[in-house]
Structure formats: structure tokens, C-alpha cells
N, C-alpha and C. Protein backbone atom coordinates (compact mmCIF):
# COMPACT_ATOMS: atom_id res chain seq x y z
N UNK A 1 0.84 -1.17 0.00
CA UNK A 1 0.00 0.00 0.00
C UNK A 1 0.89 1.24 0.00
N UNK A 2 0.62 2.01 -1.19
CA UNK A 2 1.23 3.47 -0.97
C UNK A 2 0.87 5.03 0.08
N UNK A 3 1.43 5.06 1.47
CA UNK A 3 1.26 5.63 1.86
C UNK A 3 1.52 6.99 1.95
N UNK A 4 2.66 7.55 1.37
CA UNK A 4 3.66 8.82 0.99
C UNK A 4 3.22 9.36 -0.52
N UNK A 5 3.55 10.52 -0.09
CA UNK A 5 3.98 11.17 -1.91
C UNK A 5 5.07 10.55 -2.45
N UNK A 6 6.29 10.10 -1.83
CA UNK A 6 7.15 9.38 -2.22
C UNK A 6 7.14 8.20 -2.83
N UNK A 7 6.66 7.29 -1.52
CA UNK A 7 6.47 6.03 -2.13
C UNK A 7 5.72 6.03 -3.95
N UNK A 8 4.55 7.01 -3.65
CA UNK A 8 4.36 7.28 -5.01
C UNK A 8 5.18 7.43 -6.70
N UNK A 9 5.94 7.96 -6.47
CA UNK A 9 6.55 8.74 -6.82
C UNK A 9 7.92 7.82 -7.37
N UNK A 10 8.12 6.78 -6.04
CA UNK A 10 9.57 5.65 -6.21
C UNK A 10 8.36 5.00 -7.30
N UNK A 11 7.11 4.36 -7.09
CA UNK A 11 6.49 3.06 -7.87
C UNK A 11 6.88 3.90 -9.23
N UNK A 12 6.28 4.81 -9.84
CA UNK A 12 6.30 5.51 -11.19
C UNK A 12 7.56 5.51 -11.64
N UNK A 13 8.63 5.94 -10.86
CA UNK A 13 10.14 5.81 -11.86
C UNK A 13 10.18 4.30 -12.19
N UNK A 14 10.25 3.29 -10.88
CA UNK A 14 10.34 1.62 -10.78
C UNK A 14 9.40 1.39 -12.20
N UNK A 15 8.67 1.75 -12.26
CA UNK A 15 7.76 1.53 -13.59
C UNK A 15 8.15 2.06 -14.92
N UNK A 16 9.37 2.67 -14.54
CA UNK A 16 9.76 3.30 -16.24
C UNK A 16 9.24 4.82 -16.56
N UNK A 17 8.44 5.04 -15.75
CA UNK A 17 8.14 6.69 -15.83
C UNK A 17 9.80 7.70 -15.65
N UNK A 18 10.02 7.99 -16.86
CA UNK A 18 11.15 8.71 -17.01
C UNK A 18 10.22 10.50 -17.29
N UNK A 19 10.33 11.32 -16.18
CA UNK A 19 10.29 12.60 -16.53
C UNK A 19 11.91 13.54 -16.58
N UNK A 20 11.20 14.36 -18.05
CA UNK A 20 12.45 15.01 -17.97
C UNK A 20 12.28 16.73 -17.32
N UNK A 21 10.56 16.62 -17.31
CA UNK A 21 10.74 18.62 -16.84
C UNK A 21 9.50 18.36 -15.96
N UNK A 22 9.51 19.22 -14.79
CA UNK A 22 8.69 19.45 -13.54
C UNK A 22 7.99 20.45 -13.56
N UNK A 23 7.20 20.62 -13.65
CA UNK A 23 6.27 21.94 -13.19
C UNK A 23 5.74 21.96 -11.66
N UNK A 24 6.48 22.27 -10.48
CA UNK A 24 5.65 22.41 -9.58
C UNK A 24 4.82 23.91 -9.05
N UNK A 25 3.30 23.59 -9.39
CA UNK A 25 2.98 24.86 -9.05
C UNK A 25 2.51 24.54 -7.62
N UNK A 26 2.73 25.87 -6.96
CA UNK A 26 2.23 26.54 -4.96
C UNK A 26 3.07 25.04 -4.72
N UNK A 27 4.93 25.58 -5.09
CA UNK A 27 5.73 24.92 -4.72
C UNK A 27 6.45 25.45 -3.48
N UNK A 28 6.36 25.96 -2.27
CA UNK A 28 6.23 26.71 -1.55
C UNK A 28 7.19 25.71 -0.50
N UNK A 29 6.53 24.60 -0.07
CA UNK A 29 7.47 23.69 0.35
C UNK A 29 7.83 22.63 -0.39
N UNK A 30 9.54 21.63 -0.20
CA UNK A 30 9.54 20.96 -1.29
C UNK A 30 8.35 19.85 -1.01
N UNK A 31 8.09 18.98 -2.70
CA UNK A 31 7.28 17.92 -2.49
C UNK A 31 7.95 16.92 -1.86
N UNK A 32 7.91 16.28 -1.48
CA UNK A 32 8.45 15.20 -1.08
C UNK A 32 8.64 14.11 -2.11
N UNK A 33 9.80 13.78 -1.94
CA UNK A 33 10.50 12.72 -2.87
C UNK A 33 10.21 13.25 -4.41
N UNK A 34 9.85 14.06 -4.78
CA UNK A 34 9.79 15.13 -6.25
C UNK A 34 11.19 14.91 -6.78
N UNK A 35 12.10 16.14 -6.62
CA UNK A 35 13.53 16.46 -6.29
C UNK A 35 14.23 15.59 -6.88
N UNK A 36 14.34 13.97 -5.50
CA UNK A 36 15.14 12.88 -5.59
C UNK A 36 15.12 11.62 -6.61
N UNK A 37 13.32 12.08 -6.93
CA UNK A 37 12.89 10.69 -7.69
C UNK A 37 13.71 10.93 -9.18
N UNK A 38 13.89 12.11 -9.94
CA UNK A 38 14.11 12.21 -10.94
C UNK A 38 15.03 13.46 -10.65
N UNK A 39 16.35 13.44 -10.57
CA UNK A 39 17.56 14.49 -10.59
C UNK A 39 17.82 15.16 -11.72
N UNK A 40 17.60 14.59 -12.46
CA UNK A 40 18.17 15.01 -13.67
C UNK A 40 17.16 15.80 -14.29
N UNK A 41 16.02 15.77 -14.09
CA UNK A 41 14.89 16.98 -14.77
C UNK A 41 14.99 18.60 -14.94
N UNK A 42 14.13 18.79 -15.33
CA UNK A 42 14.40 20.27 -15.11
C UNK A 42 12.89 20.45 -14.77
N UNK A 43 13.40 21.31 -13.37
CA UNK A 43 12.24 22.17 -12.49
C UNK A 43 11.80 22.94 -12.48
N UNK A 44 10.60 23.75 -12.65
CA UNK A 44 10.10 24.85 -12.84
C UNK A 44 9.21 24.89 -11.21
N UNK A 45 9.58 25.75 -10.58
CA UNK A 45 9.04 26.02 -9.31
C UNK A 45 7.98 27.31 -9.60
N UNK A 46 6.64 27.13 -9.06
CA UNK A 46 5.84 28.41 -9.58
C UNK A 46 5.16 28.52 -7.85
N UNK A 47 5.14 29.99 -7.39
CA UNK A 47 5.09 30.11 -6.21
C UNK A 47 4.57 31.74 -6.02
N UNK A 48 3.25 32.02 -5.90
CA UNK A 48 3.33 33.58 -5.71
C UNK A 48 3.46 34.17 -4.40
N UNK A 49 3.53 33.53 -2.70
CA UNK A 49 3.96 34.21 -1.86
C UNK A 49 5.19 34.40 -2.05
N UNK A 50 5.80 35.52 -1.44
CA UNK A 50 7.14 36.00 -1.53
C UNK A 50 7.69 35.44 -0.38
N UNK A 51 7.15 35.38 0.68
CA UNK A 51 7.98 34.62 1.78
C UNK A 51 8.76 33.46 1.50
N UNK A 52 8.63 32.45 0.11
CA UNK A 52 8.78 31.67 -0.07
C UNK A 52 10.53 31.56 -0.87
N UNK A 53 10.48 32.93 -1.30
CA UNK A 53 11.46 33.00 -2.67
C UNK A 53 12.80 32.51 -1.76
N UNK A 54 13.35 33.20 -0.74
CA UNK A 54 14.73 32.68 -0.56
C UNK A 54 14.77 31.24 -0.34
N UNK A 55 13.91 30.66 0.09
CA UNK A 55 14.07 29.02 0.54
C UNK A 55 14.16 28.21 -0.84
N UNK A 56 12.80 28.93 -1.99
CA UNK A 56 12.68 28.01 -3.12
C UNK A 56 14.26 28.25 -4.24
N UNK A 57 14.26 29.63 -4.01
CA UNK A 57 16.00 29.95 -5.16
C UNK A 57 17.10 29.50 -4.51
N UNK A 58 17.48 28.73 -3.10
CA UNK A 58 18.27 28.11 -2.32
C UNK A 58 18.01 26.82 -2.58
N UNK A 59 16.51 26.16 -2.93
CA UNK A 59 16.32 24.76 -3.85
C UNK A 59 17.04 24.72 -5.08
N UNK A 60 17.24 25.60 -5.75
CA UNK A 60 16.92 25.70 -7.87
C UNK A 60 18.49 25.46 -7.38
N UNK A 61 19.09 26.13 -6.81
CA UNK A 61 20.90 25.99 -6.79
C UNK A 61 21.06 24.58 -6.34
N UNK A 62 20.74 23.99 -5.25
CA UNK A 62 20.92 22.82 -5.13
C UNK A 62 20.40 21.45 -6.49
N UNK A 63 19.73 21.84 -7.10
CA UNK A 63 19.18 20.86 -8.50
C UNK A 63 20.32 20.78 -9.39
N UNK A 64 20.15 19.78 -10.26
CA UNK A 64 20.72 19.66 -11.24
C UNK A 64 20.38 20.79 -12.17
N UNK A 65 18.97 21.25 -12.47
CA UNK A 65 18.58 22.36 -13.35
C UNK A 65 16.80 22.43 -13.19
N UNK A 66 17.22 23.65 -12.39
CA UNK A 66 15.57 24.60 -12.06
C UNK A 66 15.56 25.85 -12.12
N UNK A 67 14.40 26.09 -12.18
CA UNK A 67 14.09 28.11 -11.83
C UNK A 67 13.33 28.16 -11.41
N UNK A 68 12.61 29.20 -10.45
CA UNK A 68 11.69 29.46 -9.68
C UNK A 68 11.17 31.00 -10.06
N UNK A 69 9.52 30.66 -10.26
CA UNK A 69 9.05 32.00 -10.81
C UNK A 69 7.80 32.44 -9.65
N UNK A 70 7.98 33.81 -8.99
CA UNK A 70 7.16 34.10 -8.35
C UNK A 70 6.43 34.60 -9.23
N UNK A 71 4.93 33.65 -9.21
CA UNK A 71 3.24 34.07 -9.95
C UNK A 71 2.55 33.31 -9.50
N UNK A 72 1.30 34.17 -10.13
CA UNK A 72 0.18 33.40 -10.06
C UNK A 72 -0.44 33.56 -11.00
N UNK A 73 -2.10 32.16 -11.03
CA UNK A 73 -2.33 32.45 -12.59
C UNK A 73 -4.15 32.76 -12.16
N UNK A 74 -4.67 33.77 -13.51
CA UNK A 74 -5.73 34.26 -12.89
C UNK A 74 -6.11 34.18 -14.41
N UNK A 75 -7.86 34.83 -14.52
CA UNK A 75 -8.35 34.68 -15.65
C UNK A 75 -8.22 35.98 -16.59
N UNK A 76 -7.10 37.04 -16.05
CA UNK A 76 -6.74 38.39 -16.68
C UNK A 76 -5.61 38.35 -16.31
N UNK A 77 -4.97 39.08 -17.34
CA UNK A 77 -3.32 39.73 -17.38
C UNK A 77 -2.84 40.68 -16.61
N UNK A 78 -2.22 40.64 -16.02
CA UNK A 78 -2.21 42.01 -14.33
C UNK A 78 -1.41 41.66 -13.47
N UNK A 79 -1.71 42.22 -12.00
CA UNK A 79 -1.24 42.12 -11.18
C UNK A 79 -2.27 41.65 -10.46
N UNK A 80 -2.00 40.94 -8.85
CA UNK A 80 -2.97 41.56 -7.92
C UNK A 80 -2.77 41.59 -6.62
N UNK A 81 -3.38 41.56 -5.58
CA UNK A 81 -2.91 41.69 -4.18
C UNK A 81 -3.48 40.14 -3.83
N UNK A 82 -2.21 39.73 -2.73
CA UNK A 82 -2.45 38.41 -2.22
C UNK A 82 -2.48 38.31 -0.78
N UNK A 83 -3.29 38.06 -0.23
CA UNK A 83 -3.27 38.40 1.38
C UNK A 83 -2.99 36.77 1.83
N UNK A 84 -2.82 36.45 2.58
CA UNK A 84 -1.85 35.21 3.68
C UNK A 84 -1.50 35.85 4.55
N UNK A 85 -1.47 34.65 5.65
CA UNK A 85 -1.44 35.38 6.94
C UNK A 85 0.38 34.65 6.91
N UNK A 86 1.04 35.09 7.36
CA UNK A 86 2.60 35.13 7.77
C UNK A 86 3.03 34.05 8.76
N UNK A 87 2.34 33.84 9.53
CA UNK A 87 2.83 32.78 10.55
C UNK A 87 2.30 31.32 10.13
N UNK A 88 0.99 31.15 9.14
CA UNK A 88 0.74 29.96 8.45
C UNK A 88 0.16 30.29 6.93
N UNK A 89 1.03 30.43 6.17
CA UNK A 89 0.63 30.62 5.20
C UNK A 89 0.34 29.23 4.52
């Protein structure tokens, strides 16, 4: 029985699931076993709190090859205001 995101994650490579590019969006914390299952990918971290940016651009350096884009996606082209509370976002 798969109990983890991981374990998940080990069955799919064990199975031949070869990914080569990641999209994690409201990548904010890492996924678990994401990262490790497939090193060699390339990561796209998508994250619009800002509290998040030094931890996630301190991930992209540790990868083999990522970037991290603070956004978000909405049904218009813009900006907007994002409220979260700071102590649990």
C-alpha cells in the first residue's frame, strides 16, 4: 500500500516513468521525494507568496537544473494583491 507522496513517486520511476521537466505549481514547500525521484529533470518552481522565494531559489541551486518563478495564474493579465497570513501561510 502506498502511503507517501514518495512512495508514489519511487512506484512511477520503478515503472519506467522517465520525466524530464517538472512543473511544480504553490511549490512553496519541497514535495516530497519530487527532487530525488528524478535528478536530472528540469524544475520549474511556480510560487506567488514571496515569503517563499529565498528558501525556493536556495532549492533551484541545489538541482541539477531549475528556476523558480514568483506568480500566479488568474483569468486576466495584471497584477494583484495576495493576502496570507505570515505565521501559516
Amino acid at each position: 500500500m502506498i502511503r507517501t507522496k514518495k512512495e508514489a513517486l519511487d512506484l512511477l520511476a520503478r515503472k519506467g516513468v522517465n520525466i524530464d521537466l517538472v512543473v511544480d505549481v504553490g511549490a512553496h514547500f519541497e514535495t516530497e521525494g519530487l527532487y530525488s525521484t528524478w535528478p536530472k529533470a528540469h524544475f520549474v518552481m511556480i510560487e506567488p507568496v514571496p515569503i517563499h522565494a529565498t528558501a525556493l531559489q536556495e532549492l533551484c541551486q541545489r538541482l541539477h537544473s531549475a528556476e523558480y518563478l514568483q506568480a500566479a495564474a488568474g483569468a486576466e493579465v495584471g497584477e494583484l494583491t495576495l493576502a496570507f497570513d505570515p505565521e501559516a501561510p
